[in-house]
C-alpha atoms as a PDB file:
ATOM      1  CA  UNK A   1       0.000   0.000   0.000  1.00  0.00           C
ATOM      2  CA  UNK A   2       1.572   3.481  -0.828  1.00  0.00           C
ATOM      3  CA  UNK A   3       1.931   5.498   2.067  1.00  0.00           C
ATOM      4  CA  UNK A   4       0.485   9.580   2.036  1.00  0.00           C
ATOM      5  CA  UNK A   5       4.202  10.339   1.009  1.00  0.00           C
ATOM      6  CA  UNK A   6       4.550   7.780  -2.058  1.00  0.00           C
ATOM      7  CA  UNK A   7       1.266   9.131  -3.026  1.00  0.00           C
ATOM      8  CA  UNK A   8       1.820  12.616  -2.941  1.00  0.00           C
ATOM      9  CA  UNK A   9       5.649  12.591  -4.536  1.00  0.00           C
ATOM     10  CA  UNK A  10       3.744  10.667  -7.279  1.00  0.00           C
ATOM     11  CA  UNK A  11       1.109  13.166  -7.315  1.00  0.00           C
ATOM     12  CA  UNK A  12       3.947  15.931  -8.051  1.00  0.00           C
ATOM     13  CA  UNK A  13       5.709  14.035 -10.419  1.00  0.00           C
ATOM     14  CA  UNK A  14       2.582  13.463 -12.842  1.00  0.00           C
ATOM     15  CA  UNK A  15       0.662  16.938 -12.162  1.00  0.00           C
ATOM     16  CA  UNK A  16       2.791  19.096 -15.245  1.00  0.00           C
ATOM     17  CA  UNK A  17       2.409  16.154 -17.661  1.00  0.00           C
ATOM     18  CA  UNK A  18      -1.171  15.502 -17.217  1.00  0.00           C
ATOM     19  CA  UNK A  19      -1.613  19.280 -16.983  1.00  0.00           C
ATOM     20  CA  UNK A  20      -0.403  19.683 -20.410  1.00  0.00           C
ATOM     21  CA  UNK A  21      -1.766  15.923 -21.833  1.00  0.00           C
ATOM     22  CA  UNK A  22      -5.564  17.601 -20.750  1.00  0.00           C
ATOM     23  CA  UNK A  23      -4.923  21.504 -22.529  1.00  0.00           C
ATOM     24  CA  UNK A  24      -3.774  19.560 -25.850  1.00  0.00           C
ATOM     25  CA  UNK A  25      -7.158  17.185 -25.373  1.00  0.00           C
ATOM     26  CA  UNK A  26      -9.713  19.826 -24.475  1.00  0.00           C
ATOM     27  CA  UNK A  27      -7.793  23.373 -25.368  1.00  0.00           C
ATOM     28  CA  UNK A  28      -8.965  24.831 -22.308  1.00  0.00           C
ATOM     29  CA  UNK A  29      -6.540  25.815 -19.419  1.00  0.00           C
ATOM     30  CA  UNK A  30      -9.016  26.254 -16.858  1.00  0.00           C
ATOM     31  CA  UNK A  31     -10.791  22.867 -17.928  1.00  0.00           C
ATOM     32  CA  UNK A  32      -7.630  21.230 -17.941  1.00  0.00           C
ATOM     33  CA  UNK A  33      -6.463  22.127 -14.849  1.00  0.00           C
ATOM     34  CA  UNK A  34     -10.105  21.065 -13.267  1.00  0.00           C
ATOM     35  CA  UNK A  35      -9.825  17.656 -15.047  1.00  0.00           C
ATOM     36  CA  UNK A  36      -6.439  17.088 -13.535  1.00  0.00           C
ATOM     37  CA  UNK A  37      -7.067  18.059 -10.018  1.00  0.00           C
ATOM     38  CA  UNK A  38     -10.412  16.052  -9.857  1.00  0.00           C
ATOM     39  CA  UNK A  39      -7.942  13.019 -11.362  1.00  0.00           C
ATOM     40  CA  UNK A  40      -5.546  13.268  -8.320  1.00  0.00           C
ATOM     41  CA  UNK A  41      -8.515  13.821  -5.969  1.00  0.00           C
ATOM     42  CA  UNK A  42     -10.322  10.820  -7.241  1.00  0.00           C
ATOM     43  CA  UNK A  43      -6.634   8.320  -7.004  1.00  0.00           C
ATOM     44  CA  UNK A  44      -6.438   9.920  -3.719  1.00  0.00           C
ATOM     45  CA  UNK A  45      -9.730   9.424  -2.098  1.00  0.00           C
ATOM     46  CA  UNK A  46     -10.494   5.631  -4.192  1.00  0.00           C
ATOM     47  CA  UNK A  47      -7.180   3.936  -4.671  1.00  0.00           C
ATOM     48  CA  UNK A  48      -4.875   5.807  -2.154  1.00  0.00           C
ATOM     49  CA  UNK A  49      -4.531   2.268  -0.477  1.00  0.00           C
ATOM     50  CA  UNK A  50      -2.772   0.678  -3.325  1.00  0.00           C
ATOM     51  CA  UNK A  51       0.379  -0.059  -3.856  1.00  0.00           C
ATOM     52  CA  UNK A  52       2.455   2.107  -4.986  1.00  0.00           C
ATOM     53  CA  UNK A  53       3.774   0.918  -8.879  1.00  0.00           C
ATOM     54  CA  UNK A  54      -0.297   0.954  -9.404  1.00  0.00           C
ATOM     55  CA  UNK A  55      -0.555   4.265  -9.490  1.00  0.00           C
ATOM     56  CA  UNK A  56       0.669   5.276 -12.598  1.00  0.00           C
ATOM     57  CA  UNK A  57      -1.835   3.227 -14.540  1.00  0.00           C
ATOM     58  CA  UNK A  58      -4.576   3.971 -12.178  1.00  0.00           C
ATOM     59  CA  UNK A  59      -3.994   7.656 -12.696  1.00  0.00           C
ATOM     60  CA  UNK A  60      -3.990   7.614 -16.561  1.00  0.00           C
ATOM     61  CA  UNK A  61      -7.157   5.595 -16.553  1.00  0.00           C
ATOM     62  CA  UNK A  62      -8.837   8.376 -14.668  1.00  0.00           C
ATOM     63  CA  UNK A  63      -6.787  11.125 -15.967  1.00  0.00           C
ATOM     64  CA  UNK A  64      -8.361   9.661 -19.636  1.00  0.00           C
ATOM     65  CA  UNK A  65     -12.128   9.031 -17.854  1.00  0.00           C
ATOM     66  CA  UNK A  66     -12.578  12.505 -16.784  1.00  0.00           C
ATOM     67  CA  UNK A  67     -11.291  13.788 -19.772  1.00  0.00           C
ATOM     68  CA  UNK A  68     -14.345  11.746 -21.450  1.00  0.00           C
ATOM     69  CA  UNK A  69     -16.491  12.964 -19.072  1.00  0.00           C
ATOM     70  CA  UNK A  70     -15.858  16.696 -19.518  1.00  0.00           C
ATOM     71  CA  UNK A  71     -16.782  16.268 -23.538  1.00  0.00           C
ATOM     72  CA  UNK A  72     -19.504  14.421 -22.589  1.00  0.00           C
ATOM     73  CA  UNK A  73     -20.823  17.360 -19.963  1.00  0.00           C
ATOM     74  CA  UNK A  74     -19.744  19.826 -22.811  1.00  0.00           C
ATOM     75  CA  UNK A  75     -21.952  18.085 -25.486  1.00  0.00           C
ATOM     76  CA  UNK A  76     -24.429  18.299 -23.187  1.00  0.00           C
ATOM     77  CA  UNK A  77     -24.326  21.530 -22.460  1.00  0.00           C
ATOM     78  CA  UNK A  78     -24.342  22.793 -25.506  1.00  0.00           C
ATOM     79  CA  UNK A  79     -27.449  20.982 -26.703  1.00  0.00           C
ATOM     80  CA  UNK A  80     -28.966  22.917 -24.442  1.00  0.00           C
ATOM     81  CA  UNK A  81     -27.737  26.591 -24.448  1.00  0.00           C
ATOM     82  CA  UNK A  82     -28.353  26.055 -28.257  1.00  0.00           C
ATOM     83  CA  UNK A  83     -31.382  25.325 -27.191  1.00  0.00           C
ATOM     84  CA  UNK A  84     -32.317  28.284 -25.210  1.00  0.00           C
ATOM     85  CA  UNK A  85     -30.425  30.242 -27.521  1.00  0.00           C
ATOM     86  CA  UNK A  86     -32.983  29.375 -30.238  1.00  0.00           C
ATOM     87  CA  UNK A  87     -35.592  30.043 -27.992  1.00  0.00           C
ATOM     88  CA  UNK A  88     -34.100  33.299 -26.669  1.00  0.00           C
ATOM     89  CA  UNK A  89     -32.506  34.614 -30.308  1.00  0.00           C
ATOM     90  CA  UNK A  90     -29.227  34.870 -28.384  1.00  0.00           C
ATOM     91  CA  UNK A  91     -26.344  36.485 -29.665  1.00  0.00           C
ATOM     92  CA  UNK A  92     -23.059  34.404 -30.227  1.00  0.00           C
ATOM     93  CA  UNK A  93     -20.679  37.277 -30.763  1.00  0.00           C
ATOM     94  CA  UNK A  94     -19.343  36.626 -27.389  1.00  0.00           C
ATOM     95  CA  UNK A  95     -16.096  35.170 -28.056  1.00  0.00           C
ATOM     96  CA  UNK A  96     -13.565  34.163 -25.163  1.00  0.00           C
ATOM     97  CA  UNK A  97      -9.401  34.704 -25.149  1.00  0.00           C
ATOM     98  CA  UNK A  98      -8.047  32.370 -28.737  1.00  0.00           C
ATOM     99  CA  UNK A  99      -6.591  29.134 -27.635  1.00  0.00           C
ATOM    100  CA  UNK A 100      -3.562  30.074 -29.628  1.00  0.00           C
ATOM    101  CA  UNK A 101      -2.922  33.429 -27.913  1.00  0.00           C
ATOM    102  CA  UNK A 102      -2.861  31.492 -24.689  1.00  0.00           C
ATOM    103  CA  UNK A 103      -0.470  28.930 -25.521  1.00  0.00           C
ATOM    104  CA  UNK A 104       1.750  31.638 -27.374  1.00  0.00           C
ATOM    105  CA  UNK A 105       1.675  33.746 -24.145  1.00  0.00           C
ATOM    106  CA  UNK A 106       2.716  30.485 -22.080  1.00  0.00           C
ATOM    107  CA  UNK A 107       5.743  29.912 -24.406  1.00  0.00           C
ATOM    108  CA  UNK A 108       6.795  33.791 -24.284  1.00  0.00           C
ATOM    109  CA  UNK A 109       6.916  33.578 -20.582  1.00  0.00           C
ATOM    110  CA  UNK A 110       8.984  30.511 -20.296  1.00  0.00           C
ATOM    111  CA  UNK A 111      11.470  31.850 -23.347  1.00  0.00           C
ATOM    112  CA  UNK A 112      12.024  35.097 -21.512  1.00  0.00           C
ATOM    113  CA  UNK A 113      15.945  34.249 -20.546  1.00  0.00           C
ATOM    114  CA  UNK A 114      16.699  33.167 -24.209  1.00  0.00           C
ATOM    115  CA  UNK A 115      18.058  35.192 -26.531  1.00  0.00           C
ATOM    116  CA  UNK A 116      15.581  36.315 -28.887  1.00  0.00           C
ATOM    117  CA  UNK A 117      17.088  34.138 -32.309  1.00  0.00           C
ATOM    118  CA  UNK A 118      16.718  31.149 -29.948  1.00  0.00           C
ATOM    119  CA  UNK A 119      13.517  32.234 -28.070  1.00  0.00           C
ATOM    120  CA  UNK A 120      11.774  32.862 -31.482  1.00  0.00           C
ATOM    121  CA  UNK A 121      12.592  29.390 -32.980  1.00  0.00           C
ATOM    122  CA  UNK A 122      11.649  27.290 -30.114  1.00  0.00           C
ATOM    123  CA  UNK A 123       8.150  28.769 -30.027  1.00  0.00           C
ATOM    124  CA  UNK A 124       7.816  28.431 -33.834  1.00  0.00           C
ATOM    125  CA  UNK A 125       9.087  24.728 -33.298  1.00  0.00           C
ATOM    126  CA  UNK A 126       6.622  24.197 -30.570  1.00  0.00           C
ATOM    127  CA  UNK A 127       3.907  25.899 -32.118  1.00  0.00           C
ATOM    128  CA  UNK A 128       3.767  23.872 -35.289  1.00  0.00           C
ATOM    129  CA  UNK A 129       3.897  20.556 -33.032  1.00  0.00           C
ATOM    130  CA  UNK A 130       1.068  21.878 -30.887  1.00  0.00           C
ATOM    131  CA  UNK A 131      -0.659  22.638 -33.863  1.00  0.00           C
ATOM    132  CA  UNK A 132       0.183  19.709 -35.569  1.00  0.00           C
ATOM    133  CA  UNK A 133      -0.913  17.301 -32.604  1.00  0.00           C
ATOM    134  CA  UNK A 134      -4.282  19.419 -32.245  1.00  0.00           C
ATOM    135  CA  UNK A 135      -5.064  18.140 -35.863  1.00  0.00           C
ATOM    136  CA  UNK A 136      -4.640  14.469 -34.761  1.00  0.00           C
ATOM    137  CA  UNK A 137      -7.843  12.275 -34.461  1.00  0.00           C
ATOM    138  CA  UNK A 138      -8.565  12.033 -30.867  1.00  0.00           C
ATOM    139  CA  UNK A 139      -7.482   8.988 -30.514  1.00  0.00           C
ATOM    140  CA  UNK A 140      -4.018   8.934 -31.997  1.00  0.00           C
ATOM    141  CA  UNK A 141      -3.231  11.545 -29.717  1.00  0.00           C
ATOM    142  CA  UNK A 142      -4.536  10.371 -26.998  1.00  0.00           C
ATOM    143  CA  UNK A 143      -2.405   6.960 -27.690  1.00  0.00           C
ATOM    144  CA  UNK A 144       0.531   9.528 -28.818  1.00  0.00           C
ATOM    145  CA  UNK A 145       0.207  11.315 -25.669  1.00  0.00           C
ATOM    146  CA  UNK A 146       0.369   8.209 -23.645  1.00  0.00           C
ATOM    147  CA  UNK A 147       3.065   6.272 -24.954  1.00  0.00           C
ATOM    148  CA  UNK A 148       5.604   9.372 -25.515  1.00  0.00           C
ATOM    149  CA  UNK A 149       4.142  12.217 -23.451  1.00  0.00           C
ATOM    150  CA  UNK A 150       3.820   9.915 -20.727  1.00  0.00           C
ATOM    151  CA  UNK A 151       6.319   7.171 -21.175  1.00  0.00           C
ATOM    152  CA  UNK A 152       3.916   4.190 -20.676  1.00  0.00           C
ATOM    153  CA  UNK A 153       4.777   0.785 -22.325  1.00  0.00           C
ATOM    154  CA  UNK A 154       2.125  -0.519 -25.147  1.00  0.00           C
ATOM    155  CA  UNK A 155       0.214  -2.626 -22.364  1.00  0.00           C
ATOM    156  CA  UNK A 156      -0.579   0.260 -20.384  1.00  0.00           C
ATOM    157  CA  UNK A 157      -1.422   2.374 -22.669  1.00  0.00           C
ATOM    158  CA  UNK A 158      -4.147  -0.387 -24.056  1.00  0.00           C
ATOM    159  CA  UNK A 159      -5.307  -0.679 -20.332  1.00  0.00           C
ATOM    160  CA  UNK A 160      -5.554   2.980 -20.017  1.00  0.00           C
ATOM    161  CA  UNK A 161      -7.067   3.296 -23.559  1.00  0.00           C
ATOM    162  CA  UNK A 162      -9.869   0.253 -22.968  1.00  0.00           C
ATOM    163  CA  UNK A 163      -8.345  -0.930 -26.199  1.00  0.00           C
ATOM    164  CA  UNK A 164      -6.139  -3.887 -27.937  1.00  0.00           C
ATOM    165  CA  UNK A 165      -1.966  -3.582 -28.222  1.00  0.00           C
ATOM    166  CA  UNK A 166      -2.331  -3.863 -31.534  1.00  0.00           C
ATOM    167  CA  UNK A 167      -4.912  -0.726 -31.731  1.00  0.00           C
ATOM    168  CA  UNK A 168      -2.476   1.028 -29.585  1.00  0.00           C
ATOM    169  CA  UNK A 169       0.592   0.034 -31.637  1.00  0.00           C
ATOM    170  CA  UNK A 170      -1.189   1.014 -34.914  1.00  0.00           C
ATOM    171  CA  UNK A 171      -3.070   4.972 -33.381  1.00  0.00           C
ATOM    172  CA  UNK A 172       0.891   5.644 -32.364  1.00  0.00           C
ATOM    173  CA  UNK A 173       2.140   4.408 -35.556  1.00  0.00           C
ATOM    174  CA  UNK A 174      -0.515   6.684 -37.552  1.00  0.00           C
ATOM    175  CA  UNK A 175      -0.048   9.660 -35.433  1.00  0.00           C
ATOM    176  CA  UNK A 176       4.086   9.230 -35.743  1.00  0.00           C
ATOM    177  CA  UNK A 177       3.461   9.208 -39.795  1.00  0.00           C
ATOM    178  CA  UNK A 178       1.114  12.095 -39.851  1.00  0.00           C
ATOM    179  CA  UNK A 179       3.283  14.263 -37.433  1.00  0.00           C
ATOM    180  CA  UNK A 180       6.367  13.327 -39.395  1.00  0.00           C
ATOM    181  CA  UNK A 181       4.544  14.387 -42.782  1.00  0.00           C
ATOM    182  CA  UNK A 182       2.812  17.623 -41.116  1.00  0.00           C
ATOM    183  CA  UNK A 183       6.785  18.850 -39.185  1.00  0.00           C
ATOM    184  CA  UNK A 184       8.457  17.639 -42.678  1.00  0.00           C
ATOM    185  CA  UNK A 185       5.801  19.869 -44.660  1.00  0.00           C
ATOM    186  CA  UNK A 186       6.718  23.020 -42.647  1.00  0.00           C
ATOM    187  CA  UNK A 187      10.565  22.362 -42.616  1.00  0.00           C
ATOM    188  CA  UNK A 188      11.235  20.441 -39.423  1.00  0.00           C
ATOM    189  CA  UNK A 189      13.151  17.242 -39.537  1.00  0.00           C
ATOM    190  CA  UNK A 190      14.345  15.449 -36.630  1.00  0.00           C
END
């Protein structure tokens, strides 16, 4: 059984990862980081008693169930303010900060010690691979995600997926391809 310590390190070493795994899934900051910390709450206060090397799956799995769960309460909720909007004749000029802005923002902040040659590169770089893993179907980057983002072997990725090895092996083997032809398209070889 993991003791509070074990499960709190872990907790610390996963929290930037899946932070970053949920803002490429649902392109929401604020969503994200409610998706993560209701992940860590719900290993905490369910599975808190197991050992230790389970964690890491267990917290993927949920990590990847909440994430369903918030598209689900999304499609939801907007079948029904497009409902009332109908009914009202509301206005959809609203409009909220651009995804993009945010992310560029994020990367101008952490470049701020670089020189500006450097700086300016990197973001481009990281820009066209955030862009470029945004137009992957969901589930290639989801298995993407898992098996390089997160470093999980092809078995727990599957378990974390509810899928076959072989689907896993062939959504990572997809996404590689298309990222490779999107990167190569726009100048960036490895």
């Amino acid at each position: 059984m993991a003791t509070e310590q074990e499960l709190s390190d872990f907790l610390k070493s996963v929290e930037k990862r899946a932070f970053k795994r949920a803002v490429w899934q649902v392109r929401d900051d604020d969503a994200a980081l409610d998706i993560v910390q209701d992940s860590m709450l719900k290993l905490a206060q369910r599975y808190g008693d197991r050992p230790a090397q389970e964690l890491p799956l267990l917290f993927q799995r949920i990590l990847a169930n909440q994430t369903m769960d918030w598209f689900r309460r999304q499609k939801t909720r907007d079948a029904h303010l497009a409902s009332a909007a109908d009914l009202i004749g509301g206005d959809e000029e609203e409009g909220g900060p651009d995804a993009l802005e945010v992310l560029q923002a994020i990367a101008g902040a952490e470049a701020a010690a670089e020189s500006a040659e450097t700086s300016l590169s990197r973001r481009e770089v990281l820009r066209l691979i955030e862009k470029a893993l945004q137009e992957l179907p969901a589930r290639q980057r989801e298995a993407f995600l898992l098996r390089y983002w997160e470093e999980l072997d092809v078995a727990e990725t599957a378990a974390v997926m509810g899928c076959s090895a072989g689907s896993v092996k062939t959504h990572c083997s997809r996404a590689t391809q298309a990222l490779a032809r999107t990167l190569q398209a726009q100048g960036i070889s490895p």
